[in-house]
Protein backbone atom coordinates (compact mmCIF):
# COMPACT_ATOMS: atom_id res chain seq x y z
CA UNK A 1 14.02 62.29 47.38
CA UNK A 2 14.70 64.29 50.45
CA UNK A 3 12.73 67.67 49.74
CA UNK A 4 10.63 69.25 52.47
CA UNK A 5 8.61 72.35 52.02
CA UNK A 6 5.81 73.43 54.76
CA UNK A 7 2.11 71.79 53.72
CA UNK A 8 3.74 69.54 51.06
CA UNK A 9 4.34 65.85 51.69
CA UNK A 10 6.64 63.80 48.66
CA UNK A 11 4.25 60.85 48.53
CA UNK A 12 6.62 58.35 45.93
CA UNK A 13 10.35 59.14 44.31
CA UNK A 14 11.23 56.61 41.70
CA UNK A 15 14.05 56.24 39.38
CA UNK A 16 12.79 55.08 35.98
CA UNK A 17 15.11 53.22 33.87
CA UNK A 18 15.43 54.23 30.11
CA UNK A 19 13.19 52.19 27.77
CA UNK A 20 9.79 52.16 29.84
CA UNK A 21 6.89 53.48 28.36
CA UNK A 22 3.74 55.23 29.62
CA UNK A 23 0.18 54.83 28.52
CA UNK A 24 -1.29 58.15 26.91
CA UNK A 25 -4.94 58.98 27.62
CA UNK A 26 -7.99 58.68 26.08
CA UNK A 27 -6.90 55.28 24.26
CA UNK A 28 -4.17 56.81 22.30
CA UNK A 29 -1.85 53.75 22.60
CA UNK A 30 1.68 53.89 24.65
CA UNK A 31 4.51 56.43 24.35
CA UNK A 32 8.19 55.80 22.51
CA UNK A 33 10.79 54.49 24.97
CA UNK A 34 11.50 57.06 27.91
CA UNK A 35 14.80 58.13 28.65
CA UNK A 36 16.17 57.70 32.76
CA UNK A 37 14.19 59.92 34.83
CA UNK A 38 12.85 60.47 38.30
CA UNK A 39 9.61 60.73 38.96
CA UNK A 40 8.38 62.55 42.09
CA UNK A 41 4.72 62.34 43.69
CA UNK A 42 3.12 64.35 46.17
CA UNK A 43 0.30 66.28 47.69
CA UNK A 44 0.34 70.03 48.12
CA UNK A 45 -2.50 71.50 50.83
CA UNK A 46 -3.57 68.08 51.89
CA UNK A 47 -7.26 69.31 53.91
CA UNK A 48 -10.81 68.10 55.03
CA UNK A 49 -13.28 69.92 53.39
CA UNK A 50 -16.81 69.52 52.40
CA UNK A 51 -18.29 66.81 53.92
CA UNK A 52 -15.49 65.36 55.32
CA UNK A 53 -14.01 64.98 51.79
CA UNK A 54 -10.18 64.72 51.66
CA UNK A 55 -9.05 67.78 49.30
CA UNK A 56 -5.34 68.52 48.49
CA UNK A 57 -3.30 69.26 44.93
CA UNK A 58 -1.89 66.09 43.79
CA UNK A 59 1.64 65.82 41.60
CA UNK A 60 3.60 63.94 39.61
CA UNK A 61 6.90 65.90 38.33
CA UNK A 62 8.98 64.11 36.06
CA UNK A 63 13.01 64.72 35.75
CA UNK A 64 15.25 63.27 32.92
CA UNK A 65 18.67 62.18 33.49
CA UNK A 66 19.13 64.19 30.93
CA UNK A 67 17.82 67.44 31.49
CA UNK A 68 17.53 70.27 28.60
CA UNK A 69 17.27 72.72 31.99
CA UNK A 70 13.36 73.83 31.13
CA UNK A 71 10.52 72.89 32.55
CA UNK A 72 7.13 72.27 31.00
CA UNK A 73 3.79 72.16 32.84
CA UNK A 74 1.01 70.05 30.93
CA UNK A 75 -2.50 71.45 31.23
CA UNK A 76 -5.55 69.30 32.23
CA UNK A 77 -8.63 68.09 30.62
CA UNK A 78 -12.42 68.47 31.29
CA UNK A 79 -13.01 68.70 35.24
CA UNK A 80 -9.73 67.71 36.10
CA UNK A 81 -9.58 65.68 39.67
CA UNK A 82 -6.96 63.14 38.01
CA UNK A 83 -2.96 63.38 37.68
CA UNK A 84 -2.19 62.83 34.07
CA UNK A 85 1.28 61.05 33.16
CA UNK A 86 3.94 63.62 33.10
CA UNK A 87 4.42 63.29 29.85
CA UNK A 88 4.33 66.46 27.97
CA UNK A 89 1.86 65.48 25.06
CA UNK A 90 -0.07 68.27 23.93
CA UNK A 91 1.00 70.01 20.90
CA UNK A 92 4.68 68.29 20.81
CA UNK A 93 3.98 66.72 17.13
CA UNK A 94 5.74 63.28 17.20
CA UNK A 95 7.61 63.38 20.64
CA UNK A 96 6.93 64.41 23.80
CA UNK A 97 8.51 66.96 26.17
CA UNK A 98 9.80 64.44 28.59
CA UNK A 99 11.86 62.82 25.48
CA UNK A 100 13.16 66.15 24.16
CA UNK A 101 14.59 66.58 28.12
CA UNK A 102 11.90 68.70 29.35
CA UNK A 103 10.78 68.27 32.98
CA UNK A 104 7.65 67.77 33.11
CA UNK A 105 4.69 68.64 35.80
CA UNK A 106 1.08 67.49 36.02
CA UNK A 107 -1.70 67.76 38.88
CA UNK A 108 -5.19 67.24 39.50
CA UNK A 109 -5.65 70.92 40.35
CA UNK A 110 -6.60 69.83 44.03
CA UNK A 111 -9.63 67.57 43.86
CA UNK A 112 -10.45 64.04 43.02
CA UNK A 113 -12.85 62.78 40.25
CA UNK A 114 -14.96 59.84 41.13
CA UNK A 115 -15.82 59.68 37.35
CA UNK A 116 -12.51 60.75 35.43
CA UNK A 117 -13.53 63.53 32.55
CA UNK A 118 -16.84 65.63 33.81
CA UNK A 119 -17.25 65.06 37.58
CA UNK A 120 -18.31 68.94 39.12
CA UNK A 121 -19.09 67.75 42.48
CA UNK A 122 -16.33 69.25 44.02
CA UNK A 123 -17.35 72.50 43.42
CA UNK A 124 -19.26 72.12 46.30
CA UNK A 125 -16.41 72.93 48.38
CA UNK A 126 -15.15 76.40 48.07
CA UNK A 127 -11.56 76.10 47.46
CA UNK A 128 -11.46 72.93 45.53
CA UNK A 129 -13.53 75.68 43.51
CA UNK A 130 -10.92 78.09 43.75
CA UNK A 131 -8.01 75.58 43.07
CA UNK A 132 -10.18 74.05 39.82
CA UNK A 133 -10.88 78.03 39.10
CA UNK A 134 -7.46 79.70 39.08
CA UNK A 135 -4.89 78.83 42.25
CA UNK A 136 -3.55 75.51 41.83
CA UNK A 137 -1.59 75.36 38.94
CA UNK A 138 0.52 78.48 39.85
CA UNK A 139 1.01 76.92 43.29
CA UNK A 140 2.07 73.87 42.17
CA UNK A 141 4.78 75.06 39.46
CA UNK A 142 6.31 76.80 41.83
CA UNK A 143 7.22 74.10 44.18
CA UNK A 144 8.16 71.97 41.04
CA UNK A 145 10.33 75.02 40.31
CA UNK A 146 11.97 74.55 44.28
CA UNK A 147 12.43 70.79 43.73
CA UNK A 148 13.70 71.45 40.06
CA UNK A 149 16.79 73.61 41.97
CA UNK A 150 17.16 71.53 44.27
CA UNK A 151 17.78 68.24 42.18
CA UNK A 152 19.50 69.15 39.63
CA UNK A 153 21.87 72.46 41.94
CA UNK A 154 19.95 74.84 40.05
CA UNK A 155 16.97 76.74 38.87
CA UNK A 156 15.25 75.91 35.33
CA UNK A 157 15.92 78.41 32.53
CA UNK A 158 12.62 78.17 31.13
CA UNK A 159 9.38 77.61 32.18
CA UNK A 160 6.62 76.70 29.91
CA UNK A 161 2.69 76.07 29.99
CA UNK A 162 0.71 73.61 27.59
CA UNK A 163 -2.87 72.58 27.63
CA UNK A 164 -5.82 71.97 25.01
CA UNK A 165 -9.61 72.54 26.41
CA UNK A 166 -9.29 73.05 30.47
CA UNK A 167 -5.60 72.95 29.58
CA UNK A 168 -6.04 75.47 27.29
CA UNK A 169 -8.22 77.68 29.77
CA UNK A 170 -5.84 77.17 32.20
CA UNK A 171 -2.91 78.71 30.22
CA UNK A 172 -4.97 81.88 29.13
CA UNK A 173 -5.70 82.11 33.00
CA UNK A 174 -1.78 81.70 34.02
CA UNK A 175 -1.35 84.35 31.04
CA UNK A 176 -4.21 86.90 32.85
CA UNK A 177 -3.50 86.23 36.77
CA UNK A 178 -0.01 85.27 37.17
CA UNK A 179 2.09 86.28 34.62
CA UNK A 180 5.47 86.06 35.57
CA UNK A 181 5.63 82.24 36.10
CA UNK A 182 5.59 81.18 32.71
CA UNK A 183 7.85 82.42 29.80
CA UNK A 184 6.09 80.88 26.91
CA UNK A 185 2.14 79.20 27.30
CA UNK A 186 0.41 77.42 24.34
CA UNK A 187 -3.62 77.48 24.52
CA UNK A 188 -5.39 74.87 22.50
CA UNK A 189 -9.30 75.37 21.73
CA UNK A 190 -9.64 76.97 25.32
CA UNK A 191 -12.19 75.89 27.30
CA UNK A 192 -12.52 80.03 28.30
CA UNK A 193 -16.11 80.90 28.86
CA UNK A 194 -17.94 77.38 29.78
CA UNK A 195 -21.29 78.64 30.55
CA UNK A 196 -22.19 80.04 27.40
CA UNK A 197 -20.74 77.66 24.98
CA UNK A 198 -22.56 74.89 27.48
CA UNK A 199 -25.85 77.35 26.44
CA UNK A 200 -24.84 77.27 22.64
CA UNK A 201 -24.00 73.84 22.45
CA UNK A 202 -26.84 72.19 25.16
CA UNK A 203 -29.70 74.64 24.30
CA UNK A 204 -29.36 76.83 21.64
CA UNK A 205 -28.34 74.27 19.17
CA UNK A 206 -30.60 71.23 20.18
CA UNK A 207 -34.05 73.86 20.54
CA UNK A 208 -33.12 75.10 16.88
CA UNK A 209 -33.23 70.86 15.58
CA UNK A 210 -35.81 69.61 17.92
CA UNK A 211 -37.79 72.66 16.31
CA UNK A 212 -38.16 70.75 12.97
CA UNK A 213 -37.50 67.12 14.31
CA UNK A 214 -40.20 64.50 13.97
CA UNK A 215 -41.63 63.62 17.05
CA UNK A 216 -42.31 60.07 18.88
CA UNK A 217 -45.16 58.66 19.86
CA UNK A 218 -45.42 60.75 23.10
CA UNK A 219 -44.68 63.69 21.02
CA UNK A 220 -41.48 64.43 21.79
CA UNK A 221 -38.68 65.44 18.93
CA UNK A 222 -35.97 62.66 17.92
CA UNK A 223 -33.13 65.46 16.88
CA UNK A 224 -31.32 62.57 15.20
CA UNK A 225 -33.48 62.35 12.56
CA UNK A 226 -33.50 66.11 12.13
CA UNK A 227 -31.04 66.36 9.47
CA UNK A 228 -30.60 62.69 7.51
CA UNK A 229 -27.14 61.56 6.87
CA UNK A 230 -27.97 62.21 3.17
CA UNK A 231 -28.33 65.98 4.04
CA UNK A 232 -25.15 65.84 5.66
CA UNK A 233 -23.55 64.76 2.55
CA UNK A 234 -25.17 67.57 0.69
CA UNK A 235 -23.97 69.97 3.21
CA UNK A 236 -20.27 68.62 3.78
CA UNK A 237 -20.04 68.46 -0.40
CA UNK A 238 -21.68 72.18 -0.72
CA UNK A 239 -19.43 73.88 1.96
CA UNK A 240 -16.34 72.19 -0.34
CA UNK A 241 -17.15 73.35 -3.26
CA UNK A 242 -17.79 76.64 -2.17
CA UNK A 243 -14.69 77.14 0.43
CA UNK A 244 -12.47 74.43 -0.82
CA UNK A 245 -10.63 76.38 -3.41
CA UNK A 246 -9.95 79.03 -2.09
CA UNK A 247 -6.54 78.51 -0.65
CA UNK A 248 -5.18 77.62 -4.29
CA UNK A 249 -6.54 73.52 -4.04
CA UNK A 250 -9.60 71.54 -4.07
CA UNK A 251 -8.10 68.92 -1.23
CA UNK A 252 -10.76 68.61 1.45
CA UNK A 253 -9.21 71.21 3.50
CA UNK A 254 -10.31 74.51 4.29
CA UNK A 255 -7.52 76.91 5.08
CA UNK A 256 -9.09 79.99 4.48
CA UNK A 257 -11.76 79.60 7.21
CA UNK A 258 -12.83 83.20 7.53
CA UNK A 259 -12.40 83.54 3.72
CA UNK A 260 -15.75 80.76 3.47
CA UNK A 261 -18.96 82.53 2.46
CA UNK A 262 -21.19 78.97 2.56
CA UNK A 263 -24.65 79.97 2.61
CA UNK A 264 -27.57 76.93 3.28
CA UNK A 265 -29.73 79.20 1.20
CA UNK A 266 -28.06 77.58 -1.99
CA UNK A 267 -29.45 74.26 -1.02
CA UNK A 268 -33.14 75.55 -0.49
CA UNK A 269 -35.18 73.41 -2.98
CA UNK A 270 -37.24 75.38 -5.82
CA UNK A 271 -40.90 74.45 -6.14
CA UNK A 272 -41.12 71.06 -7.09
CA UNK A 273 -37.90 69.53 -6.46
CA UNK A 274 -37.25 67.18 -3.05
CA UNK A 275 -34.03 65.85 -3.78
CA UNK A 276 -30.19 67.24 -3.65
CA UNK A 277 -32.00 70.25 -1.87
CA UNK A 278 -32.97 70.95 1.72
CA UNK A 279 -36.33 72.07 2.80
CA UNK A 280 -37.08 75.37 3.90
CA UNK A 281 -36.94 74.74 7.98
CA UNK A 282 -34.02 72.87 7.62
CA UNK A 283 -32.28 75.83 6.29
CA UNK A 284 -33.49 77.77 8.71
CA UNK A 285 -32.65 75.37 11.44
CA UNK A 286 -28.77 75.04 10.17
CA UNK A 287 -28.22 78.73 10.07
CA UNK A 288 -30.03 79.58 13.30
CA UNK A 289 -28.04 76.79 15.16
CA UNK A 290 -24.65 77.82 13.38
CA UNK A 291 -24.74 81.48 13.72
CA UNK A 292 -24.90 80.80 17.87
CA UNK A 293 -27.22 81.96 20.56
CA UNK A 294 -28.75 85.30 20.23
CA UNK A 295 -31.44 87.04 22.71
CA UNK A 296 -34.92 87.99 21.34
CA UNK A 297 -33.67 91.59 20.25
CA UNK A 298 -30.72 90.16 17.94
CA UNK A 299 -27.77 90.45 20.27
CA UNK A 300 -25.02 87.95 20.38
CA UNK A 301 -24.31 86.06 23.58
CA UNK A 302 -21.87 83.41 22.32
CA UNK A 303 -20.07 83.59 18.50
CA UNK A 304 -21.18 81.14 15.67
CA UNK A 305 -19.26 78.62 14.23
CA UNK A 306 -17.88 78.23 11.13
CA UNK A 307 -18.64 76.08 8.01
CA UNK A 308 -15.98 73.95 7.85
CA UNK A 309 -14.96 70.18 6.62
CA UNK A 310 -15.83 68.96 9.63
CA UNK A 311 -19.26 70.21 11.16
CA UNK A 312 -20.94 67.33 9.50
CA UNK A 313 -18.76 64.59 10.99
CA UNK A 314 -20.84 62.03 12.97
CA UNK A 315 -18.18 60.28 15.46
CA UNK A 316 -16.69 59.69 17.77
CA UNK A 317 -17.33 63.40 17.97
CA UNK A 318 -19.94 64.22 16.56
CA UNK A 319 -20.34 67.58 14.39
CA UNK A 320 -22.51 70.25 15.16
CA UNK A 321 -24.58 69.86 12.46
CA UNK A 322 -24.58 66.00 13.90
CA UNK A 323 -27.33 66.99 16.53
CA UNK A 324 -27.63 63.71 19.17
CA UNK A 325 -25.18 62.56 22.05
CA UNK A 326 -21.75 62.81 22.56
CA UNK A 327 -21.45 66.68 22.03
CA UNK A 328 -24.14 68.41 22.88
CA UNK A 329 -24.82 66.61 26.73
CA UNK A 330 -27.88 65.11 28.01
CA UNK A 331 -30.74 64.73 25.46
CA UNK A 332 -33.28 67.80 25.66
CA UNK A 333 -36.54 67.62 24.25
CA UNK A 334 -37.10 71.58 25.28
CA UNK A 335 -38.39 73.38 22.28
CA UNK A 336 -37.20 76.87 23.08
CA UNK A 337 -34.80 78.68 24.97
CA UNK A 338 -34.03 81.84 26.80
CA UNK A 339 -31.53 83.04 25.50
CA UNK A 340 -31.17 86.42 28.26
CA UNK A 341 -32.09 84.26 31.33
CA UNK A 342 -29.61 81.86 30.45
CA UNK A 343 -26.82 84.20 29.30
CA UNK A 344 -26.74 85.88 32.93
CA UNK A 345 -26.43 82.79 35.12
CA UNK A 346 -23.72 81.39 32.61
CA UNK A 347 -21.20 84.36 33.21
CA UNK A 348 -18.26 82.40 35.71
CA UNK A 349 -16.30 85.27 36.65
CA UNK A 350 -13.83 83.29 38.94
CA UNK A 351 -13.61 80.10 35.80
CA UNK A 352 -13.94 82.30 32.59
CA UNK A 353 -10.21 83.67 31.46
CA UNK A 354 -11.49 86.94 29.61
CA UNK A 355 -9.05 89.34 30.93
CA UNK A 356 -7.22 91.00 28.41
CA UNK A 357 -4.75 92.94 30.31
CA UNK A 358 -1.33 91.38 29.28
CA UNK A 359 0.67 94.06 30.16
CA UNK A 360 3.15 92.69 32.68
CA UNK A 361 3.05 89.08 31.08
CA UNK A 362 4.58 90.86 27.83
CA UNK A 363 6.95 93.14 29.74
CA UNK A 364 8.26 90.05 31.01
CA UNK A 365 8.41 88.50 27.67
CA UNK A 366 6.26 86.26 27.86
CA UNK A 367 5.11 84.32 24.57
CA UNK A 368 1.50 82.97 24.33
CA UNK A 369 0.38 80.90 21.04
CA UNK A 370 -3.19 80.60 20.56
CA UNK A 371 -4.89 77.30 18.47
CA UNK A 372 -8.20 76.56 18.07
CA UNK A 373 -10.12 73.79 15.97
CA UNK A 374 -12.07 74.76 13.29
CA UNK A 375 -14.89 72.09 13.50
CA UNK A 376 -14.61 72.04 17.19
CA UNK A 377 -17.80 71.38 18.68
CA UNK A 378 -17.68 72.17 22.02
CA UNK A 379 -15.83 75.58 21.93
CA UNK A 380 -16.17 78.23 19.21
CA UNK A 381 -12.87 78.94 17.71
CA UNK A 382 -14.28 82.22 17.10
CA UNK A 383 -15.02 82.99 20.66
CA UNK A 384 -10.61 82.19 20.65
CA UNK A 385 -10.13 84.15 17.79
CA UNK A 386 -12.45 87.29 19.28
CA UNK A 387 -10.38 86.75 22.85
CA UNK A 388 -7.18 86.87 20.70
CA UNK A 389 -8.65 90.58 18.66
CA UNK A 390 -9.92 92.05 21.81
CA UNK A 391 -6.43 91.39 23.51
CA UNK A 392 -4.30 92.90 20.72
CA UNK A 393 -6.79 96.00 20.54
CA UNK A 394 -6.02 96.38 24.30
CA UNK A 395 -2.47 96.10 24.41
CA UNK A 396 -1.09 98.02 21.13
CA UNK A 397 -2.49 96.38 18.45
CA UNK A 398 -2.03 93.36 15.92
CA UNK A 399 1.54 94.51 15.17
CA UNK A 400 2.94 94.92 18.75
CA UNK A 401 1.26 91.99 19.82
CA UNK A 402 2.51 89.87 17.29
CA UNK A 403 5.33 89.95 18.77
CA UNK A 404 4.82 87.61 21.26
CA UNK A 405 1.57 86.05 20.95
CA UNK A 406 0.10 84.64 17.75
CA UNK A 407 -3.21 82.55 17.07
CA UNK A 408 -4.05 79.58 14.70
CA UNK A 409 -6.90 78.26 13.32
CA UNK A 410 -6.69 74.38 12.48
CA UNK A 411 -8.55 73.49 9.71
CA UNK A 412 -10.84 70.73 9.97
CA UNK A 413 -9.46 69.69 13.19
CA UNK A 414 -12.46 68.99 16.12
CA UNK A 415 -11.93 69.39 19.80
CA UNK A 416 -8.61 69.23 20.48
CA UNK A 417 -7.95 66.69 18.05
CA UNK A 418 -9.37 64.13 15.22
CA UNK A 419 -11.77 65.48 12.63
CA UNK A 420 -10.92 65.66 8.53
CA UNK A 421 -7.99 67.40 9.64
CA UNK A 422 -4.49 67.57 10.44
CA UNK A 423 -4.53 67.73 13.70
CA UNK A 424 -0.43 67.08 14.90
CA UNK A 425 1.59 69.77 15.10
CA UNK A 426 4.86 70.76 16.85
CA UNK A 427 3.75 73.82 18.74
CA UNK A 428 6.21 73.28 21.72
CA UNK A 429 9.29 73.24 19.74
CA UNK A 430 8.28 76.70 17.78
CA UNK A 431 7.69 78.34 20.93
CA UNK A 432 10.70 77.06 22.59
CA UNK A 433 12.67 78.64 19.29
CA UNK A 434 11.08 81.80 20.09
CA UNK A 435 11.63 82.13 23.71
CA UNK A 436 14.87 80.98 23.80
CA UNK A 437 16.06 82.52 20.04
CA UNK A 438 14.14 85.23 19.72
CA UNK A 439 12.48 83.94 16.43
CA UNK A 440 8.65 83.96 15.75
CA UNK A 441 7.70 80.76 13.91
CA UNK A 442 6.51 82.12 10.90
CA UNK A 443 4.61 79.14 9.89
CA UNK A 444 3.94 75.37 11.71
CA UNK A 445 3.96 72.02 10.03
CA UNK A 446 1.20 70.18 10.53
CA UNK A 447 0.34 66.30 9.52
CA UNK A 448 -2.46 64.29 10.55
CA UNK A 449 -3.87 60.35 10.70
CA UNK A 450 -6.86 61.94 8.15
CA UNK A 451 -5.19 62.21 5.38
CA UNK A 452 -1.76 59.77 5.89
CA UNK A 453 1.47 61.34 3.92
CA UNK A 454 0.09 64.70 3.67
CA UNK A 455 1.40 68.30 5.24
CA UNK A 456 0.79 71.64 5.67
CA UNK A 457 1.66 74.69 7.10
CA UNK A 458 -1.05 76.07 10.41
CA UNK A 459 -0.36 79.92 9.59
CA UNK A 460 -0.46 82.31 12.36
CA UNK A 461 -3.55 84.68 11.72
CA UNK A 462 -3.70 87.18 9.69
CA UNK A 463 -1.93 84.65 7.17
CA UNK A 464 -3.43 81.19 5.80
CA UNK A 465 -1.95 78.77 3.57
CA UNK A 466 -2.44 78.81 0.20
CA UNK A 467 -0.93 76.30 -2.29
CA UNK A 468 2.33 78.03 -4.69
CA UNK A 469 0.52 76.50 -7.56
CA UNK A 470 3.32 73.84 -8.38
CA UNK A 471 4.68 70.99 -6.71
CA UNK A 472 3.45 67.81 -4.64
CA UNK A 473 0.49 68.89 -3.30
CA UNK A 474 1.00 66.51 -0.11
CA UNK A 475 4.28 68.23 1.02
CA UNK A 476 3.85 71.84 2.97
CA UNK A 477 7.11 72.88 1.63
CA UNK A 478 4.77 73.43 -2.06
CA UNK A 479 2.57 75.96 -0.04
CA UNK A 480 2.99 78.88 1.55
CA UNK A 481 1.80 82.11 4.38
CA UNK A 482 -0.73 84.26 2.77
């Protein structure tokens, strides 16, 4: 492709014939047949930084033969540092943007990953920092938006974000810092305040299990022996039968999540009994570690989580209430925490997307869906869901704001995916519909490899679905918006 822009260097231009496939990441298996498209490579601010370390944003833009005219930008994952297929994934439900004739942009927000997934040690150089933090992904989508024009003899009509985790902290950061380069951004389980969900999640959580774990020989706690597998299926059975049937049907999912008054305290043996009950400490240990880090004097640093289908789940991510590797980071044997020390140096202001000043991104109506796991382990849906309150206080309330931006709990779903959930959704195509049409999805089908056959409507908050009371309880269409 003959394109030249000043620091920008078009690496590879291919033409892709119809019928190829890509691979999808993390292990998800190959995509449907592609239609024709070209697919452009380059590097964007190509530097020496750091230690002699070769820095620069790296591309891959993919354009259909058969072009819808929008384009969509696909968020990144964890620390970034790779280019992702352009393939538009992330909340499209059954087919991908690049199918439905969306161009389609990914980068590695300017660094290089030596392990792909959770390799910081670029941060050591200031703007591969910056470009990680905040600057890359606007720069970038506006030179696809120059080589969009100038393939195809003119300008895309619409320009969307989507990303879950980093992805997801990326779009709420487009949203705060640059809002007039995206016309509708979806945010899934946002990875928006790092440091202190790393505090809940690493510290706060592990201190309040290692606290009653038995210890080794040296004397230090084993945390997976904390709670037994048999007091996960007390838990997982008592949350269920308290928050189960609320939404109209006992059906292993929770749609009511803030509607779920679970207490632990139920399952707090009486004198004399040791079975189908919990001790004492490991009640206290489950509600200290769910309600989320708190200093000395009581005040909140990070939200709790919620009791939900999926807390208890033990791979391959594990549960919060699942305490041993795979969510909660390097094994700690500490047996307390400080909770004030460690709230101060987790604050990121130039990584954490906070700001809830959406003024101008409204004015230019913009649209910005929020979704967020329920049993997400990682990320608090209810640090999403107080980001979402906070911003609609700030900028006219629920009413106005519903107008163009709406959030969605996903019941049972974990990070991003998996979980006893239903965790695929068509997201894109609803907020296509409303940027292009006008009309707010009012509800989003959701179906999931958890339970195989079954759908359901995600509700935008304040609504959840509740079953009709008739009808196949599999099919959505049987429940409805409450």
């Amino acid at each position: 492709m003959n394109f030249k822009a000043p620091d920008v260097e078009i690496t590879k231009s291919s033409a892709i014939p119809a019928g190829t496939s890509e691979e999808k990441p993390w292990g998800q298996g190959r995509t449907a047949p592609l239609p024709a498209f070209c697919r452009v490579e380059g590097v964007m601010n190509r530097r020496t930084g750091m230690g002699g370390e070769e820095f620069g944003i790296t591309f891959a833009l993919a354009m259909p033969d058969n072009w819808n005219g929008d384009l969509l930008m696909q968020g990144g994952a964890g620390s970034n540092g790779v280019v992702m297929a352009p393939l538009g994934l992330n909340a499209a439900g059954d087919t991908p943007a690049l199918i439905r004739g969306f161009a389609v942009l990914s980068n590695d927000t300017g660094h290089k990953s030596r392990h792909p997934g959770f390799d910081f040690d670029f941060v050591k150089d200031q703007l591969a920092y910056l470009d990680f933090a905040y600057l890359a992904n606007a720069e970038v989508a506006l030179l696809a938006k120059q080589i969009i024009a100038q393939y195809y003899g003119k300008p895309a009509a619409f320009s969307y974000f989507s990303g879950c985790s980093t992805g997801g902290r990326e779009g709420m950061i487009l949203s705060q810092r640059y809002p007039t380069v995206f016309d509708g951004i979806i945010s899934g389980d946002p990875a928006m305040r790092t440091g202190l969900s790393n505090l809940a999640i690493g510290k706060w959580i592990p201190v309040a299990f290692n606290q009653i774990a038995p210890k080794d020989g040296d004397g230090r706690p084993i945390i997976t022996q904390a709670i037994t597998d048999n007091d996960r299926k007390l838990i997982s059975d008592a949350i269920q039968k308290q928050c189960d049937i609320k939404d109209g049907l006992a059906d292993g999912i929770i749609s009511d999540p803030l509607g779920c008054d679970f207490d632990p305290e139920t399952l707090l043996c009486k004198k004399g009994k040791k079975e189908t009950c919990l001790a004492p400490q490991k009640v206290a240990a489950i509600k200290k570690a769910v309600a989320g880090p708190k200093t000395s004097e009581g005040v909140q640093v990070y939200p709790g989580f919620l009791y939900d289908a999926g807390i208890t789940a033990s791979g391959p991510i594990r549960g919060i209430l699942s305490p041993g590797p795979g969510v909660f980071g390097p094994a700690t044997t500490a047996m307390e925490v400080d909770v004030e020390r460690e709230a101060l140096t987790a604050i990121q202001p130039l990584v954490d997307s906070i700001s809830t000043n959406l003024t101008t991104f409204s004015a230019h109506r913009g649209k910005l869906i929020f979704y967020h796991g329920d049993s997400d382990p990682w990320f608090s849906p209810l640090d999403t869901f107080q980001y979402y309150k906070e911003m609609a206080a700030d900028n006219g309330g629920l009413d106005a704001v519903s107008k163009w931006s709406q959030f969605y709990f996903v019941p049972g779903m974990g990070h991003c995916g998996g979980g006893p959930g239903l965790d695929q959704f068509d997201f894109l195509g609803a907020m296509a519909k409303w940027v292009e049409k006008g009309i707010a999805p009012p509800s989003v089908v959701a179906t999931g490899n958890a339970f195989p056959g079954r759908s359901r409507p995600l509700c935008p908050y304040p609504k959840h679905a509740h079953y009709k009371g008739t009808g196949d309880t599999e099919k959505a269409t049987n429940f409805e918006c409450r």
